[in-house]
N, C-alpha and C. Protein backbone atom coordinates (compact mmCIF):
# COMPACT_ATOMS: atom_id res chain seq x y z
N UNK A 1 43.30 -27.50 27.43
CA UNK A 1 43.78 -26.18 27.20
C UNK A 1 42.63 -25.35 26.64
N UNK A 2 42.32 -24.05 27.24
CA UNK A 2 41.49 -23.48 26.48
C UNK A 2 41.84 -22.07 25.74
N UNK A 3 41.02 -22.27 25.02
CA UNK A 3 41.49 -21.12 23.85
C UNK A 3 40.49 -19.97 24.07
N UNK A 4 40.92 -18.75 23.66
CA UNK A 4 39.48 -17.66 22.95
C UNK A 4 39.84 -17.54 21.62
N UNK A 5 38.68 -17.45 21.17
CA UNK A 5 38.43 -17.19 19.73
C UNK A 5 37.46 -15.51 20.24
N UNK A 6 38.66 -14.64 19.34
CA UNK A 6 38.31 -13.37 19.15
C UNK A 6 38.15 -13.21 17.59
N UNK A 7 36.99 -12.25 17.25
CA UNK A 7 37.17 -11.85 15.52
C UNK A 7 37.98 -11.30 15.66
N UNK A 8 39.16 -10.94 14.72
CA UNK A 8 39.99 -9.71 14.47
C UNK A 8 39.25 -8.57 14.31
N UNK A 9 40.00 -7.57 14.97
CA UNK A 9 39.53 -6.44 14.66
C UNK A 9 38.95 -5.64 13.22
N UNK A 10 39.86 -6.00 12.13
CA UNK A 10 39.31 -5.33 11.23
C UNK A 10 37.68 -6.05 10.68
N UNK A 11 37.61 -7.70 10.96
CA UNK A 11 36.35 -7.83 10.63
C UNK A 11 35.32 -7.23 11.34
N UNK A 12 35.22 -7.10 12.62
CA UNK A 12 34.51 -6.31 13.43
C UNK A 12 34.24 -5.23 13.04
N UNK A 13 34.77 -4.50 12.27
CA UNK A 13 34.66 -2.80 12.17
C UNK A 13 33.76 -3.16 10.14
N UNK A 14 33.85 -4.53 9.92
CA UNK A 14 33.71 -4.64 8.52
C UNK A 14 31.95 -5.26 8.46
N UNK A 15 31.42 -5.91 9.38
CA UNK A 15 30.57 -6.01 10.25
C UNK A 15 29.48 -5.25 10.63
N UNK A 16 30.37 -3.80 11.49
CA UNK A 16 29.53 -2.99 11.95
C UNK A 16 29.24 -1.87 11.29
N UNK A 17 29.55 -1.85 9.95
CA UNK A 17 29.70 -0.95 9.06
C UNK A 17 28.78 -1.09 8.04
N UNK A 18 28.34 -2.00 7.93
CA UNK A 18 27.13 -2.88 6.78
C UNK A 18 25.72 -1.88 6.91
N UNK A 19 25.12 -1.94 6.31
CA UNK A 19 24.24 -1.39 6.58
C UNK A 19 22.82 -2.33 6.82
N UNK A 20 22.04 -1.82 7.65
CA UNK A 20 21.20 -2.66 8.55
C UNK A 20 20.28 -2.81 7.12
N UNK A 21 19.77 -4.45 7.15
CA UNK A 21 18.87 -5.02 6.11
C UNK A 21 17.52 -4.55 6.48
N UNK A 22 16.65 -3.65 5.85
CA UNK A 22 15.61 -3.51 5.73
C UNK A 22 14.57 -4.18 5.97
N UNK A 23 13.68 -4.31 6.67
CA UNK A 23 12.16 -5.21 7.24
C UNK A 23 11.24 -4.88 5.85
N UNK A 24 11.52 -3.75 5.11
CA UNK A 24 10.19 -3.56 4.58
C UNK A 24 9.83 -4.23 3.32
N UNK A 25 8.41 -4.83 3.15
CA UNK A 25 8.37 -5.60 2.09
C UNK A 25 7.16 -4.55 0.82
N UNK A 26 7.98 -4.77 -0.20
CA UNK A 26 7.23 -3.50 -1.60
C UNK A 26 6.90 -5.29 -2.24
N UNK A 27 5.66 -4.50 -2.55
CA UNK A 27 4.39 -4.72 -3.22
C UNK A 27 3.89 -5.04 -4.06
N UNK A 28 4.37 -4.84 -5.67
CA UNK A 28 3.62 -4.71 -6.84
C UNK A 28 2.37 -4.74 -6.65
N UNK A 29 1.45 -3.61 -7.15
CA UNK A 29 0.13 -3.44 -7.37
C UNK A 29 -0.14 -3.05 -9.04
N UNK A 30 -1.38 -2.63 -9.73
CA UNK A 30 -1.16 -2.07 -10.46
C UNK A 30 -2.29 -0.79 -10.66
N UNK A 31 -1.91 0.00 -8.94
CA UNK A 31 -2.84 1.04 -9.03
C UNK A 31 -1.45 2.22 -9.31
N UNK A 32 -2.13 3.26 -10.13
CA UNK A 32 -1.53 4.46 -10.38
C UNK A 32 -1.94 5.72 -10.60
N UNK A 33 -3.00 5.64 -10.17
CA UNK A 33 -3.94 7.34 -10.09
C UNK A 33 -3.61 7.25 -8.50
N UNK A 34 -3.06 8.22 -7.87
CA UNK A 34 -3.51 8.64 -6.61
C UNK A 34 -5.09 8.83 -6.37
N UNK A 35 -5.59 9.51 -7.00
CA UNK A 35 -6.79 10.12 -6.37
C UNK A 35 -7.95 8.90 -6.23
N UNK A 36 -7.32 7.98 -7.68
CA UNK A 36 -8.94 6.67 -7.16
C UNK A 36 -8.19 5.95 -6.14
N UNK A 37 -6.71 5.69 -5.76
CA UNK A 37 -6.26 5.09 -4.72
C UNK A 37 -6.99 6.07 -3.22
N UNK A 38 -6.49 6.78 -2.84
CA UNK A 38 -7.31 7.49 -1.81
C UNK A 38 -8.81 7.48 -1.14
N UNK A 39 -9.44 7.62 -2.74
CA UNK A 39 -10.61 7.56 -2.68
C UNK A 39 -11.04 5.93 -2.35
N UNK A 40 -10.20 4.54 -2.93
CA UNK A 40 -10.89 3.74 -2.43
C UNK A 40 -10.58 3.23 -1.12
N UNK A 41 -9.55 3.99 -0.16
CA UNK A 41 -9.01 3.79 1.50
C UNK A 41 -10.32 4.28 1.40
N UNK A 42 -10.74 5.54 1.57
CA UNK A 42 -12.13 6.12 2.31
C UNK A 42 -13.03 5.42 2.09
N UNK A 43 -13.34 4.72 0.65
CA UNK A 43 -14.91 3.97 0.51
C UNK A 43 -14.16 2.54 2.14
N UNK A 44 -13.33 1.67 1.95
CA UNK A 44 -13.17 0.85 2.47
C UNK A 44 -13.15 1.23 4.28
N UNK A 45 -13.12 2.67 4.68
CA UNK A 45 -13.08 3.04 6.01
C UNK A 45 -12.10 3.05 6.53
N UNK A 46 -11.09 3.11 5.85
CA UNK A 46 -9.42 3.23 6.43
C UNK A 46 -9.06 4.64 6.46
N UNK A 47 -8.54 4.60 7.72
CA UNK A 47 -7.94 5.94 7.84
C UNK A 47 -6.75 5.96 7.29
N UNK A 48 -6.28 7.27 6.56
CA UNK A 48 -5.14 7.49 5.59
C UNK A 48 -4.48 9.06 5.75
N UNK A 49 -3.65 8.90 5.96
CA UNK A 49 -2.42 10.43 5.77
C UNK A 49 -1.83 10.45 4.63
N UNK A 50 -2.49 12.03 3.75
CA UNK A 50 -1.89 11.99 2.59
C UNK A 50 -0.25 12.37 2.67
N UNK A 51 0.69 12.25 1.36
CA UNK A 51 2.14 12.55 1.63
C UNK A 51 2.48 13.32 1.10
N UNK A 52 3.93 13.48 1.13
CA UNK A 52 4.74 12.45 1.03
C UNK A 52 5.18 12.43 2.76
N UNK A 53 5.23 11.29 3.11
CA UNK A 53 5.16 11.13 4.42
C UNK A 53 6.31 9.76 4.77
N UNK A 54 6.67 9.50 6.30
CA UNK A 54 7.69 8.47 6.44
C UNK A 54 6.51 7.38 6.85
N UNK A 55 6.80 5.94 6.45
CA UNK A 55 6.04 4.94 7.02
C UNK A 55 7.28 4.11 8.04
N UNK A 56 6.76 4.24 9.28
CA UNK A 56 7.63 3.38 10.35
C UNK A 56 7.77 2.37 10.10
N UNK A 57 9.03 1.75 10.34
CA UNK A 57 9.02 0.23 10.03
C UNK A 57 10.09 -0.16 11.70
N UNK A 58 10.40 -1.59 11.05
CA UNK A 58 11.34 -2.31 12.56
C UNK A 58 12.62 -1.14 12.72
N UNK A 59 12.89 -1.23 14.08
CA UNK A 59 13.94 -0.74 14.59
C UNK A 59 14.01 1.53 14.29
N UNK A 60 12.75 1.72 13.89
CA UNK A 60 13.05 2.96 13.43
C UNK A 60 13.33 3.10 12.08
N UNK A 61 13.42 2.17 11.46
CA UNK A 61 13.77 2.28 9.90
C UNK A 61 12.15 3.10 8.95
N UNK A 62 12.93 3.79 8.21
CA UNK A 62 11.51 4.80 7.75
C UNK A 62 11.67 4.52 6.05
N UNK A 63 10.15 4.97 5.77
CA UNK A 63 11.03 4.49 4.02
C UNK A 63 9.58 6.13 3.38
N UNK A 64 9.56 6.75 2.63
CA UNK A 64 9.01 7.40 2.09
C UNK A 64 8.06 6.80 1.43
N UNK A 65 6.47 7.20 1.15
CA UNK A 65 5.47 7.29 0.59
C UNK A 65 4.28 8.28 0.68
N UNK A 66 3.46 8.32 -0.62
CA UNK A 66 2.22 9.39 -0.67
C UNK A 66 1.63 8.93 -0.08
N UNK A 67 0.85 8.18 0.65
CA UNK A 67 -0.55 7.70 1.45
C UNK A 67 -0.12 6.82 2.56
N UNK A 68 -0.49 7.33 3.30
CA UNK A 68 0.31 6.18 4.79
C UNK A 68 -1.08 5.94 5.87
N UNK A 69 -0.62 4.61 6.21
CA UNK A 69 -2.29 4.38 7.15
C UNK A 69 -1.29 4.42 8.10
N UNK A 70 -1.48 5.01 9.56
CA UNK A 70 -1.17 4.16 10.46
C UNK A 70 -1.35 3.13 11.58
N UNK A 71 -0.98 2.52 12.46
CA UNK A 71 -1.38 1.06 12.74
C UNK A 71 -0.85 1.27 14.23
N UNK A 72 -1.99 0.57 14.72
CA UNK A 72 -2.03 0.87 16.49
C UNK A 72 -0.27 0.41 17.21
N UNK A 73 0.23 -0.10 16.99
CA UNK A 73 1.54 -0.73 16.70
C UNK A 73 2.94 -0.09 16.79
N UNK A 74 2.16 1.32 16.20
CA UNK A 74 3.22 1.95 15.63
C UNK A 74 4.54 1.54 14.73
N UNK A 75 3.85 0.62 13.56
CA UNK A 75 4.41 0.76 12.42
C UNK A 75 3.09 0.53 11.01
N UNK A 76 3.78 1.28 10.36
CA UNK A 76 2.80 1.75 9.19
C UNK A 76 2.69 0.96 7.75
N UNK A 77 1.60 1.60 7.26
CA UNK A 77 1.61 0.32 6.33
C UNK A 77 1.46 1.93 5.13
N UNK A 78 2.23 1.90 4.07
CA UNK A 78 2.48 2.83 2.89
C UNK A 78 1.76 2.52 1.65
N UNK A 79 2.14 3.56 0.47
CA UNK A 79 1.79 3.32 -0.55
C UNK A 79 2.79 4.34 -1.45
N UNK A 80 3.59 3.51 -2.24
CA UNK A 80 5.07 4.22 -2.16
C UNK A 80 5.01 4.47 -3.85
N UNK A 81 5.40 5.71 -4.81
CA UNK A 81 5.77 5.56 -6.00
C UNK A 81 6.87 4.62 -6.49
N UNK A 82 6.95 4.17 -6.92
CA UNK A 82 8.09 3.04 -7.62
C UNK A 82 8.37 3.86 -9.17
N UNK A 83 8.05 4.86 -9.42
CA UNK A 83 7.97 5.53 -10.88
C UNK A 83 7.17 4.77 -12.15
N UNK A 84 6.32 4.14 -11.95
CA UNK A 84 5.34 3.01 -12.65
C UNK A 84 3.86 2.98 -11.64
N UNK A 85 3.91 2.27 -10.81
CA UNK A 85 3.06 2.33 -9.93
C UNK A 85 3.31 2.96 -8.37
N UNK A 86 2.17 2.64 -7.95
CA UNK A 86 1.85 2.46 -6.14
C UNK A 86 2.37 0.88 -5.45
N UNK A 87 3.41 0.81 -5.03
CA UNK A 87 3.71 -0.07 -3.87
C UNK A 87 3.18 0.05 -3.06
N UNK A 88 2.28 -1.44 -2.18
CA UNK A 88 2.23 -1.55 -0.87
C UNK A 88 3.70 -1.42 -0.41
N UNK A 89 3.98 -0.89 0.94
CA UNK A 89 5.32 -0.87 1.38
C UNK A 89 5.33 -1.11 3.25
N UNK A 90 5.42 -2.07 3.96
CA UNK A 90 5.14 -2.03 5.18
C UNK A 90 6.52 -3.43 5.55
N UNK A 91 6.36 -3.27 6.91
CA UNK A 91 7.02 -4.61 7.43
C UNK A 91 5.74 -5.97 8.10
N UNK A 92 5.71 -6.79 7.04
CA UNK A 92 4.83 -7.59 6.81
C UNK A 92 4.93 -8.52 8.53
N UNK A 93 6.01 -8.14 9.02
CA UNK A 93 6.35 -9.03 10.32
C UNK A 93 4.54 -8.48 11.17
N UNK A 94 5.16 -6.72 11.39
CA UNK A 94 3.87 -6.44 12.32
C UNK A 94 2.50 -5.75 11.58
N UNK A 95 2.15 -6.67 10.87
CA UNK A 95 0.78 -6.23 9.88
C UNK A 95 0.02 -6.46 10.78
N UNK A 96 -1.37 -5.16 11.18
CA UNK A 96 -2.06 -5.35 12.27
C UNK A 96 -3.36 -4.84 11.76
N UNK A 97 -4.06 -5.18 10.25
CA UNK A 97 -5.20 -5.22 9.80
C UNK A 97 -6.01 -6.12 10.16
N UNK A 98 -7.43 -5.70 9.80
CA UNK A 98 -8.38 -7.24 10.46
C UNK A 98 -8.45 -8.03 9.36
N UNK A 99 -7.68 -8.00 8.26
CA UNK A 99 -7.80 -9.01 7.16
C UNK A 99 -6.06 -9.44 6.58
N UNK A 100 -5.62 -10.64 6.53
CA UNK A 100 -4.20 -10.82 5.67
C UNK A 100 -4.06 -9.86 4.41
N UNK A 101 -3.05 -9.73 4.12
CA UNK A 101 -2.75 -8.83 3.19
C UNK A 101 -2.88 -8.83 2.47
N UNK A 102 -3.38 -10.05 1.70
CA UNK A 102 -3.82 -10.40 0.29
C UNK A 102 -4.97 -10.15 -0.23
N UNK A 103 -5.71 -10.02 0.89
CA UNK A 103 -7.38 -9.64 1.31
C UNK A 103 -7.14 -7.90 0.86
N UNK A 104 -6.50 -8.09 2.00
CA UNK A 104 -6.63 -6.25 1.81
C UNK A 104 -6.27 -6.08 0.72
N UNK A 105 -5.46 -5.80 0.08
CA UNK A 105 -4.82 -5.57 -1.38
C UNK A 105 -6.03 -6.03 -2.55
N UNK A 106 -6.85 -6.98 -2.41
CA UNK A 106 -8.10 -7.37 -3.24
C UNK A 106 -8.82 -6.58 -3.01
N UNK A 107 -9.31 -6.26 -1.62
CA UNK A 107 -10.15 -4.87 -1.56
C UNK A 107 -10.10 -3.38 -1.91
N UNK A 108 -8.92 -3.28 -1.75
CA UNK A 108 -8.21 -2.09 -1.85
C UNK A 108 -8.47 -1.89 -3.33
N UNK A 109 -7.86 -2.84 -4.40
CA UNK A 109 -7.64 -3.26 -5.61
C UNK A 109 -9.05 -2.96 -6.36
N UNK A 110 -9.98 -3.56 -6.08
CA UNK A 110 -11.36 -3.74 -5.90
C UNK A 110 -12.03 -2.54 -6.29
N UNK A 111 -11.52 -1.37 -5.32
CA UNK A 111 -12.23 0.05 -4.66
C UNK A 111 -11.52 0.73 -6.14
N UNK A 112 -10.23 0.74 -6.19
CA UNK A 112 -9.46 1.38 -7.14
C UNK A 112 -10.12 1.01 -7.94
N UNK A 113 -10.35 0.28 -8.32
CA UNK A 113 -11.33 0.11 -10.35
C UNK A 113 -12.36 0.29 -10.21
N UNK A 114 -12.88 0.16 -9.01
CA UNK A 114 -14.24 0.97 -9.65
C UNK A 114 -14.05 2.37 -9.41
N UNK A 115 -13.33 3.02 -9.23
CA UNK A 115 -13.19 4.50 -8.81
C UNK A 115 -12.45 4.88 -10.41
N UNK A 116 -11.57 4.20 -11.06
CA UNK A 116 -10.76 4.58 -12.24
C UNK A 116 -11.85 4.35 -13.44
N UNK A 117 -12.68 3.07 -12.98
CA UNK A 117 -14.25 3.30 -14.39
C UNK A 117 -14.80 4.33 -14.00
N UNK A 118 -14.95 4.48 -13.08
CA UNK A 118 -16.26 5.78 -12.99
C UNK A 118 -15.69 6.67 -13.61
N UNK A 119 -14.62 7.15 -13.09
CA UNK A 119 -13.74 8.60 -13.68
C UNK A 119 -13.54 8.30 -14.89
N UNK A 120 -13.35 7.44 -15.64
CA UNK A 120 -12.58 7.63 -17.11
C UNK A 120 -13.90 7.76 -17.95
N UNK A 121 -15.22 6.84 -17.15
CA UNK A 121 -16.39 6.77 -17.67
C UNK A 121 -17.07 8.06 -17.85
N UNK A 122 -16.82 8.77 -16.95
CA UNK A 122 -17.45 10.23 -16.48
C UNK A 122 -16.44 11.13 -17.22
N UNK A 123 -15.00 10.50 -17.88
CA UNK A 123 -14.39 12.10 -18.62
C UNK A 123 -15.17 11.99 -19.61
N UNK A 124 -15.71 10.67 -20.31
CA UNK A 124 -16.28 10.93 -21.53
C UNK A 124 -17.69 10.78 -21.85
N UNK A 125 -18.20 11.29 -20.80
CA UNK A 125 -19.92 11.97 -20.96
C UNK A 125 -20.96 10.91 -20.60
N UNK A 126 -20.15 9.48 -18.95
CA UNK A 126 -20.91 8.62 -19.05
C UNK A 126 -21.45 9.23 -17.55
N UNK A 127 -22.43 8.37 -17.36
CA UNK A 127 -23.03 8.55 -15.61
C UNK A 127 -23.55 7.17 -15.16
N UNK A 128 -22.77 6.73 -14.29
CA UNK A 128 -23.49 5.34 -13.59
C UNK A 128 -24.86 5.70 -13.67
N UNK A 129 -25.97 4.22 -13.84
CA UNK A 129 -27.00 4.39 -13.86
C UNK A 129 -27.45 3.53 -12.85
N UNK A 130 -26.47 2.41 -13.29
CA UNK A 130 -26.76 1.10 -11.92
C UNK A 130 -25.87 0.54 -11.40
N UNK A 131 -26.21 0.23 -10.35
CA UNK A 131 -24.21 -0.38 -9.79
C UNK A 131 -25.10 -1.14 -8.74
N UNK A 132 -24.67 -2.44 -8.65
CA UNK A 132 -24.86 -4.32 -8.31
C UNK A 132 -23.60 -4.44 -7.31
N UNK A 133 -24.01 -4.74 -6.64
CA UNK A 133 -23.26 -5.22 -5.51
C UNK A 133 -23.39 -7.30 -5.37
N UNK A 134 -22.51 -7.96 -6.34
CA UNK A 134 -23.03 -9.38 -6.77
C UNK A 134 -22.33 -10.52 -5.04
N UNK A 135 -23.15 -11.24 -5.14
CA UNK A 135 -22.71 -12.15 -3.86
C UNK A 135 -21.57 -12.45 -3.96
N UNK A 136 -20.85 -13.48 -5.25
CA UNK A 136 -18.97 -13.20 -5.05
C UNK A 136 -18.47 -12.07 -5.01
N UNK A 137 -19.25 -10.64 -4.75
CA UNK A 137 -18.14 -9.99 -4.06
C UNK A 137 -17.60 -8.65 -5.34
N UNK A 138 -18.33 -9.15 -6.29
CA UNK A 138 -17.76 -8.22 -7.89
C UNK A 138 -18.69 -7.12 -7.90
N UNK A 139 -18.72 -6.39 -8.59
CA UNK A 139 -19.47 -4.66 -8.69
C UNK A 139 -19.74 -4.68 -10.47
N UNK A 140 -21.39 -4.98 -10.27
CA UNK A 140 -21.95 -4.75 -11.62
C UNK A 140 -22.18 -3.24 -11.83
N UNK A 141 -21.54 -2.03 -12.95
CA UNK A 141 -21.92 -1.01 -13.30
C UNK A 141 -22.62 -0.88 -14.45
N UNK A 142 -23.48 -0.16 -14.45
CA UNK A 142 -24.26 0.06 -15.94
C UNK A 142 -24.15 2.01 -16.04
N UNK A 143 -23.18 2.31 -17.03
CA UNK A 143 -22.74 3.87 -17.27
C UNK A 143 -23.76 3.60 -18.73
N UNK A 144 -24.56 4.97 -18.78
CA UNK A 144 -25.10 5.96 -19.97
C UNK A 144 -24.67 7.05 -19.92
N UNK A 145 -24.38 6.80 -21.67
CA UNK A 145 -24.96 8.76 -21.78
C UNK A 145 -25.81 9.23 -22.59
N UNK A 146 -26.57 10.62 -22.35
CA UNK A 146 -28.03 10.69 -22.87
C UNK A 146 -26.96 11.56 -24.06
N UNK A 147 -27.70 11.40 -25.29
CA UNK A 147 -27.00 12.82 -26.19
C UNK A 147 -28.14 14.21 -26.54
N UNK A 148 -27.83 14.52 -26.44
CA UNK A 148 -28.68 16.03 -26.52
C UNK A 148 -29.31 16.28 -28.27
C-alpha cells in the first residue's frame, strides 16, 4: 500500500515564513579610526569604496558598512561599525583574495598600527625619523621631536 506523506499546510506557511539565515560572517578586529583603516587598504593596494555602502553577499543578501572592497565575484568583502569597532563582514564561502583571511586581516591589522602610531605620534610633536622594514615581517619606527 502506498502512502503520501504531505506537510500540513500550516507547517508549510511556518517554514516559508522564517527568515532566510544569513551567509555573512563578522569579524572582531580591533581597528577603530576609519581614517588609519582606509589609509592602510591604500598602503596594501586594495581597492576600497568609502560608505556607508551595501556589501553583497549569497543569494542577494546585503548587510551595511563604511569601507567596502569589491571582489571580481560579485560579492564583497566590508568593514562594518559594530558601535566598538570595525568588523570584517563578508560571506567567507566566496572569499576571492590572493591571501586566506587570516593573512589578510594580519596585513590589514599591520597597516592600521602603523598608521594609528604615526598619527597619535605626530598629534604630539613626533616625526618618524626611521622606519625598518624587519625580515619577520614587523615595522621598526624611530619618532623624534626636536624642541625649539
Amino acid at each position: 500500500m502506498a502512502t503520501s506523506l504531505s506537510t500540513p499546510t500550516p507547517f508549510k506557511q511556518f517554514i516559508h515564513n522564517l527568515p532566510t539565515m544569513s551567509h555573512f560572517s563578522q569579524i572582531k578586529t580591533q581597528i577603530r579610526n576609519l581614517t588609519s583603516l582606509k589609509a592602510a587598504l591604500t598602503d596594501l593596494g586594495i581597492d576600497w569604496k568609502p560608505g556607508p555602502r551595501e556589501v553583497r553577499g549569497y543569494r542577494g543578501q546585503t548587510m551595511a558598512a563604511e569601507v567596502v572592497i569589491k571582489q571580481e565575484n560579485g560579492y564583497d568583502i566590508g568593514f562594518a561599525w559594530n558601535g566598538q569597532e570595525y568588523e570584517l563582514v563578508a560571506d567567507l564561502q566566496f572569499w576571492q583574495q590572493a591571501t586566506p583571511v587570516d593573512h589578510f586581516l594580519r596585513k590589514v591589522t599591520q597597516r592600521y598600527a602603523f598608521h594609528t602610531v604615526v598619527s597619535a605620534s605626530s598629534a604630539q610633536g613626533f616625526q618618524v625619523s626611521e622606519q625598518h622594514n624587519n625580515q619577520d615581517g614587523s615595522i621598526r619606527l624611530v619618532v623624534q621631536r626636536w624642541s625649539a
